[in-house]
C-alpha atoms as a PDB file:
ATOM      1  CA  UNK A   1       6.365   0.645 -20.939  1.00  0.00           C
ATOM      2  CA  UNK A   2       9.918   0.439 -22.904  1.00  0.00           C
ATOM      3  CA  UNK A   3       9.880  -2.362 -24.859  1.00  0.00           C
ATOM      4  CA  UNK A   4      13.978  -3.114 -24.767  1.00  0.00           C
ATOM      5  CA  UNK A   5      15.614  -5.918 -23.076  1.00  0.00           C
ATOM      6  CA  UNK A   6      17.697  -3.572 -20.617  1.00  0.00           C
ATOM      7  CA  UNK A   7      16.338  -0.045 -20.089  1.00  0.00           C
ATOM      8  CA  UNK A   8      17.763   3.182 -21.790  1.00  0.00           C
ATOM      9  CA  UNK A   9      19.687   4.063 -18.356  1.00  0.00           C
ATOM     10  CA  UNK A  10      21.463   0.541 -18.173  1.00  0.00           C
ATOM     11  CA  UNK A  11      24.538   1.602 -20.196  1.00  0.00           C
ATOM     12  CA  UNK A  12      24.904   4.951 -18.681  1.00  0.00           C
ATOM     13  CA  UNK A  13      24.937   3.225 -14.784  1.00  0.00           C
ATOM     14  CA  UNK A  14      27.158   0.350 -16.365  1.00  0.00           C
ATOM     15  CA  UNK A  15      29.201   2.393 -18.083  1.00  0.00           C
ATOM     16  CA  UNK A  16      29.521   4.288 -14.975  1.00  0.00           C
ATOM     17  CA  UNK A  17      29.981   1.186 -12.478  1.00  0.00           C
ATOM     18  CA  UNK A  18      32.776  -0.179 -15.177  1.00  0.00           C
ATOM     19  CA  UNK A  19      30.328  -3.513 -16.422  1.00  0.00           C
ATOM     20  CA  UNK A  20      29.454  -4.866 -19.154  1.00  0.00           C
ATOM     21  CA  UNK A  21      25.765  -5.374 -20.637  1.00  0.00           C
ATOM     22  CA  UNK A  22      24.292  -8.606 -20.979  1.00  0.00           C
ATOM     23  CA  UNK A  23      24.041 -10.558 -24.323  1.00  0.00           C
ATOM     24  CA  UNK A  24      21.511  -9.715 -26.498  1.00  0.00           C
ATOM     25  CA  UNK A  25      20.736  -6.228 -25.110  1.00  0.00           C
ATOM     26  CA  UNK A  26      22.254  -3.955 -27.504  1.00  0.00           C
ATOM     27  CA  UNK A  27      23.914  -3.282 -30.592  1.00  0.00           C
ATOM     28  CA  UNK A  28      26.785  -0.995 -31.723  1.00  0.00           C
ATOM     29  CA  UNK A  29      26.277   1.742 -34.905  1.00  0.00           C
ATOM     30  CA  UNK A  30      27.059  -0.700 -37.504  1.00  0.00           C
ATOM     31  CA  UNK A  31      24.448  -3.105 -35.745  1.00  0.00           C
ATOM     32  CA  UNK A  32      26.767  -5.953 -34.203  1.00  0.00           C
ATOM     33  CA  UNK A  33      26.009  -6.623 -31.222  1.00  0.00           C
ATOM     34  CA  UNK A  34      27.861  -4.805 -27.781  1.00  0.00           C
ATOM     35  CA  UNK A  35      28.616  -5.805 -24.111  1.00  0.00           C
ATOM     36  CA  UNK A  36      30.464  -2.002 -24.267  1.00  0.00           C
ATOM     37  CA  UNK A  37      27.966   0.767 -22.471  1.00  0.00           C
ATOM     38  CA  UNK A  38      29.885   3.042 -24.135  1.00  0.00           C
ATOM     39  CA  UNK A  39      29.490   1.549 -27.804  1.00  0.00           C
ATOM     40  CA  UNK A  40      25.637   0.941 -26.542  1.00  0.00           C
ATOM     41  CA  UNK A  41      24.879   4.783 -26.131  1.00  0.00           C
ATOM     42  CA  UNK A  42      26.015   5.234 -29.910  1.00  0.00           C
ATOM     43  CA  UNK A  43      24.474   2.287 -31.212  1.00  0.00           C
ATOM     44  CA  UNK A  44      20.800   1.088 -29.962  1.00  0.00           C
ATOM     45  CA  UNK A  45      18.985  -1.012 -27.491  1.00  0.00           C
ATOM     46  CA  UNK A  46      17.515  -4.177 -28.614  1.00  0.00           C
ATOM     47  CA  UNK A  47      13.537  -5.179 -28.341  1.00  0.00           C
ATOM     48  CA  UNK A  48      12.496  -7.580 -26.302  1.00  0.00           C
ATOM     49  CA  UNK A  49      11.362 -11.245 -27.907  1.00  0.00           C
ATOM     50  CA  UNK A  50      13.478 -10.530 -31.012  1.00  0.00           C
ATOM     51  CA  UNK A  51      11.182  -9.812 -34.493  1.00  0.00           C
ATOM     52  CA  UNK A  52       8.110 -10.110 -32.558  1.00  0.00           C
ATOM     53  CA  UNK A  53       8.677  -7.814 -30.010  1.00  0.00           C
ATOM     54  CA  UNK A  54      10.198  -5.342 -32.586  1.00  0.00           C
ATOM     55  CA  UNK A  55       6.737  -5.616 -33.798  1.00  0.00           C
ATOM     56  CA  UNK A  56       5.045  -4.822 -30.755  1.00  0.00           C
ATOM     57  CA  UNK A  57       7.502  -1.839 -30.472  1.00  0.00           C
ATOM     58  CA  UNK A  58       7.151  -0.414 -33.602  1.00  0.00           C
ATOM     59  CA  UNK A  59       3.066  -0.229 -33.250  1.00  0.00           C
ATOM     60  CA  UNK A  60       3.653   0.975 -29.917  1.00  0.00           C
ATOM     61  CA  UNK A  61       5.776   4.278 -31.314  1.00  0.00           C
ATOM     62  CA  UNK A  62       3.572   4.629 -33.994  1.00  0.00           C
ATOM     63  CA  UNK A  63      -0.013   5.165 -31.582  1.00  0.00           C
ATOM     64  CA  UNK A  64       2.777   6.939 -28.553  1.00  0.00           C
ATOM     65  CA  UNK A  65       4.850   9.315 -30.947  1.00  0.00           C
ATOM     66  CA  UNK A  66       3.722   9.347 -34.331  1.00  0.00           C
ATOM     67  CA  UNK A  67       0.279   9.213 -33.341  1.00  0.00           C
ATOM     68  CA  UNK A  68       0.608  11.411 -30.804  1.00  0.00           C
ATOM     69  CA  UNK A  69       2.909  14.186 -32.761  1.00  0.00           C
ATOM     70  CA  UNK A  70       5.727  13.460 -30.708  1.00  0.00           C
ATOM     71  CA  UNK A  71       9.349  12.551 -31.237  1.00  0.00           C
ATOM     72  CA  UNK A  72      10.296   9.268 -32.360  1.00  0.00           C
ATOM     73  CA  UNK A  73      13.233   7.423 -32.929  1.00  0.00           C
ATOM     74  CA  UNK A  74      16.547   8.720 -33.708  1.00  0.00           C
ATOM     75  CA  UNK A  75      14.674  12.585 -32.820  1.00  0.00           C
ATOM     76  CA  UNK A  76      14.259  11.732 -29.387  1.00  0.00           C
ATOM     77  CA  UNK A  77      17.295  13.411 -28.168  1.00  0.00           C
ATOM     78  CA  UNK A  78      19.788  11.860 -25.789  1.00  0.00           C
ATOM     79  CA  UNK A  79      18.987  11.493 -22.196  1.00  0.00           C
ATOM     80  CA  UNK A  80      22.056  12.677 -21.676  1.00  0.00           C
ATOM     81  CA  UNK A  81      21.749  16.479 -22.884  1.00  0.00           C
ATOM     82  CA  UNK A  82      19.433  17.571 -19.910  1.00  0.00           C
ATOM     83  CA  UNK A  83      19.060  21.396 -21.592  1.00  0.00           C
ATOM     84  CA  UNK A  84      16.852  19.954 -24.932  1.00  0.00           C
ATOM     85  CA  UNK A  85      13.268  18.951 -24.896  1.00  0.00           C
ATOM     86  CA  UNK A  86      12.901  15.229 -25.315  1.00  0.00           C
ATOM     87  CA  UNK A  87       9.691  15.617 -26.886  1.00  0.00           C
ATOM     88  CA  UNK A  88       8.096  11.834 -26.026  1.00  0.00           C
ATOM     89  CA  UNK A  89       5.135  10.964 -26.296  1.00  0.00           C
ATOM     90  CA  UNK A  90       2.241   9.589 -24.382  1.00  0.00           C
ATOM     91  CA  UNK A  91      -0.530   7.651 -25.259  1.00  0.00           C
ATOM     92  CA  UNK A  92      -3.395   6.098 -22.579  1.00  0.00           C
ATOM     93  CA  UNK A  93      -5.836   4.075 -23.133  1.00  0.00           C
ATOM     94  CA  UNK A  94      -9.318   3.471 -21.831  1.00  0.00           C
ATOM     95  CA  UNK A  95     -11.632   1.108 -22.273  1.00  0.00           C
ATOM     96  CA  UNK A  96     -15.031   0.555 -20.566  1.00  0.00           C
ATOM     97  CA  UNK A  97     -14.914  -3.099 -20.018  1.00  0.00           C
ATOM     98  CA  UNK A  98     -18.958  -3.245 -19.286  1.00  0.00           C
ATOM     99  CA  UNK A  99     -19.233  -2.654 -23.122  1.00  0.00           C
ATOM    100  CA  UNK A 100     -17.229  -6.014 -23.585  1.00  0.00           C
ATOM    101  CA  UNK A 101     -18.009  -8.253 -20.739  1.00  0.00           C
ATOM    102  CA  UNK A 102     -19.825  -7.784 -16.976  1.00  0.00           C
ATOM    103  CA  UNK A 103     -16.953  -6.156 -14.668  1.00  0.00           C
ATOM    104  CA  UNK A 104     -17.047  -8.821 -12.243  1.00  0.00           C
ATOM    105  CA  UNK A 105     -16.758 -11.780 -15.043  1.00  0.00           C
ATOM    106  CA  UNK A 106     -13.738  -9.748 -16.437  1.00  0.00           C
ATOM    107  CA  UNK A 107     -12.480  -9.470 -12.638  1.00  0.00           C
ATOM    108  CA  UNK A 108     -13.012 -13.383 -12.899  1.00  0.00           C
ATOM    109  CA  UNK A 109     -11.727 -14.389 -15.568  1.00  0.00           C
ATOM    110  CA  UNK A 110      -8.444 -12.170 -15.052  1.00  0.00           C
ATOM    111  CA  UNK A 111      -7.575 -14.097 -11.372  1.00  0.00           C
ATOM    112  CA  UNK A 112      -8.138 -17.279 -12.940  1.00  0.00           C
ATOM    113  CA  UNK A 113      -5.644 -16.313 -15.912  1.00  0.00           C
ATOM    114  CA  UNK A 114      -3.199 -14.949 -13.460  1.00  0.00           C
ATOM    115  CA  UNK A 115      -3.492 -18.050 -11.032  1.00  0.00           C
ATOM    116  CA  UNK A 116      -2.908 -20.572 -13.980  1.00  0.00           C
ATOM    117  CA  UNK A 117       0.121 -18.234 -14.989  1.00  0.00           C
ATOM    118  CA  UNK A 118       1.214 -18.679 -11.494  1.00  0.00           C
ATOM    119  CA  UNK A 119       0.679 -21.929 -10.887  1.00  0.00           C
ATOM    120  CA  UNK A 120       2.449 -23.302 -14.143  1.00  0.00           C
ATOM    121  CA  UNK A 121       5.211 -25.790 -13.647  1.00  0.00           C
ATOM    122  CA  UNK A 122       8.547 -23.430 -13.318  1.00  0.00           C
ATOM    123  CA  UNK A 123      12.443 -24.609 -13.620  1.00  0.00           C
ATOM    124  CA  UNK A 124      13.533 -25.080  -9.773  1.00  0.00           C
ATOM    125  CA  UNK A 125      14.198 -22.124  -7.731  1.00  0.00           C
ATOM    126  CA  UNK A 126      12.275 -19.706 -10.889  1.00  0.00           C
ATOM    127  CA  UNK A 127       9.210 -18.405  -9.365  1.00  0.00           C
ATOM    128  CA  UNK A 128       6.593 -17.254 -11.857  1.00  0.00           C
ATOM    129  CA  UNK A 129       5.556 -13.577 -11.558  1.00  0.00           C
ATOM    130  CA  UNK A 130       3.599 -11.102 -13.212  1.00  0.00           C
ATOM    131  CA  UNK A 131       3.567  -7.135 -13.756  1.00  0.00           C
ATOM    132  CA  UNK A 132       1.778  -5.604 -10.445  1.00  0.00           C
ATOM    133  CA  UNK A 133       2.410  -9.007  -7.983  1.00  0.00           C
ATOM    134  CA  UNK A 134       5.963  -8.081  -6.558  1.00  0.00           C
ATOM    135  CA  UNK A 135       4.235  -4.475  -5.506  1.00  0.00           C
ATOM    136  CA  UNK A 136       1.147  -5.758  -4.276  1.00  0.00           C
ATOM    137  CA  UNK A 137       2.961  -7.706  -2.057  1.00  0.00           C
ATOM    138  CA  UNK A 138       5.518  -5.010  -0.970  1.00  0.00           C
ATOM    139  CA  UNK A 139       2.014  -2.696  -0.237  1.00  0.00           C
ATOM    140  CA  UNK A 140       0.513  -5.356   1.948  1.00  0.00           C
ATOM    141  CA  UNK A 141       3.615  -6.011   3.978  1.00  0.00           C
ATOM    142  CA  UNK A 142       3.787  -2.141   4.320  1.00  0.00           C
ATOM    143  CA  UNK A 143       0.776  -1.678   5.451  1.00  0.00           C
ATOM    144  CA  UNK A 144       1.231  -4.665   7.755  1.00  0.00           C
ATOM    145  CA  UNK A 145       4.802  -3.747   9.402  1.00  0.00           C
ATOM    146  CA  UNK A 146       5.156  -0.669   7.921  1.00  0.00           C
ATOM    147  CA  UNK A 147       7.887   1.146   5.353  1.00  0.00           C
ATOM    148  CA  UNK A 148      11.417   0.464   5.997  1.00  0.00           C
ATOM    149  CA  UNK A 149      13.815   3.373   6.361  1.00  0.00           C
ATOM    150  CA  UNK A 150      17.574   3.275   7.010  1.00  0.00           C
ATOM    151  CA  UNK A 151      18.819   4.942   9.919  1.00  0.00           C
ATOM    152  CA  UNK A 152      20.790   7.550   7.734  1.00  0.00           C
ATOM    153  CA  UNK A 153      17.582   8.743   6.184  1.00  0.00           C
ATOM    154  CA  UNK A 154      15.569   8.381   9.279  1.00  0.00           C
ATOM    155  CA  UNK A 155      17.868  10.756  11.078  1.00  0.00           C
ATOM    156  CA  UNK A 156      17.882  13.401   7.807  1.00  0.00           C
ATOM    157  CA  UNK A 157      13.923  13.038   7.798  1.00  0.00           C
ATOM    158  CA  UNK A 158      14.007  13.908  11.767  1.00  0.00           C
ATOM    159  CA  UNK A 159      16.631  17.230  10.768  1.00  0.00           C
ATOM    160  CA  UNK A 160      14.634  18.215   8.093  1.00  0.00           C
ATOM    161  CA  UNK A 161      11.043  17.948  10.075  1.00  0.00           C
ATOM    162  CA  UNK A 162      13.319  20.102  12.970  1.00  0.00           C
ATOM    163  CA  UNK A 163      14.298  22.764  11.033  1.00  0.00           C
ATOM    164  CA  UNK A 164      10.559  23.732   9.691  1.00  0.00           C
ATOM    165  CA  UNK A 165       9.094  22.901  13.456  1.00  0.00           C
ATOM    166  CA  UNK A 166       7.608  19.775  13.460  1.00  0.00           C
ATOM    167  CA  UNK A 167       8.418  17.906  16.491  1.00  0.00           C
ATOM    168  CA  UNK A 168       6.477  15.113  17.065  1.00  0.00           C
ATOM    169  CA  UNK A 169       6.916  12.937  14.043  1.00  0.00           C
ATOM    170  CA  UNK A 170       4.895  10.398  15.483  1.00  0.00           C
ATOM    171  CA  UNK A 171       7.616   7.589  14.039  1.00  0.00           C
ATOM    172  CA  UNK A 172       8.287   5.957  17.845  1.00  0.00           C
END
């Protein structure tokens, strides 16, 4: 998961669309902060939740880069030189919750966390939310009415299935 308020491909689609960046997303070379995209890409992206979550950052390139012999920082090279390695890093982690707790308690205890977080008292028209819960709900509703699918790609799926002999897509 990046840890920066705006991911690393805002300012190259907003520098691109002619916008600026929001406050508090990124800083210039000489660290003041930027709306420019183009002064972003030379300077740096800023953490989430200020000195905390440049806490959480930092521990999180140390076990995915350093850890895992991998690029970090300023090495990474740019996203926008497609010929050189990138050289990230990876790190997963796995952890049998049966050695902490019974499985079901943990499955438990997690939906009651999540419905408290959900049912907390939010400003009007905010609804709370949590990673996982906006696809959850786009998987139900496609399994329910199915996947969406504009008539332009529709009719390049159909050409495509056409060429290599499949006729009956079964789409209706």
């Amino acid at each position: 998961m990046a840890n920066g308020v705006i991911t690393s491909a805002t300012p190259r689609e907003y520098a691109i669309l002619g916008k600026l960046l929001p406050p508090g997303a990124a800083i210039d070379r000489n660290g003041l902060e930027t709306l420019d995209p183009e002064v972003a890409l030379e300077g740096s992206l800023l953490p989430i939740g200020g000195h905390k979550g440049f806490g959480l950052t930092l521990v999180w390139e140390i076990l995915a880069s350093v850890l895992t012999g991998a690029s970090y920082s300023s090495q990474i090279t740019s996203f926008g030189d497609p010929g050189r390695p990138k050289g990230i890093g990876h790190l997963f982690v796995m952890l049998d919750v049966a050695r902490f707790i019974d499985p079901s308690e943990f499955g438990e205890r997690v939906e009651d966390l999540l419905s408290r977080i959900t049912s907390s008292r939010a400003r009007e028209g905010v609804e709370i939310r949590y990673p996982g819960l906006d696809s959850a709900r786009q998987r139900r509703s496609r399994l329910e009415s199915g996947i969406p699918i504009t008539r332009h790609n529709y009719e390049r799926l159909v050409d495509a299935c056409r060429r290599i002999g499949v006729e009956d897509l079964g789409l209706g």
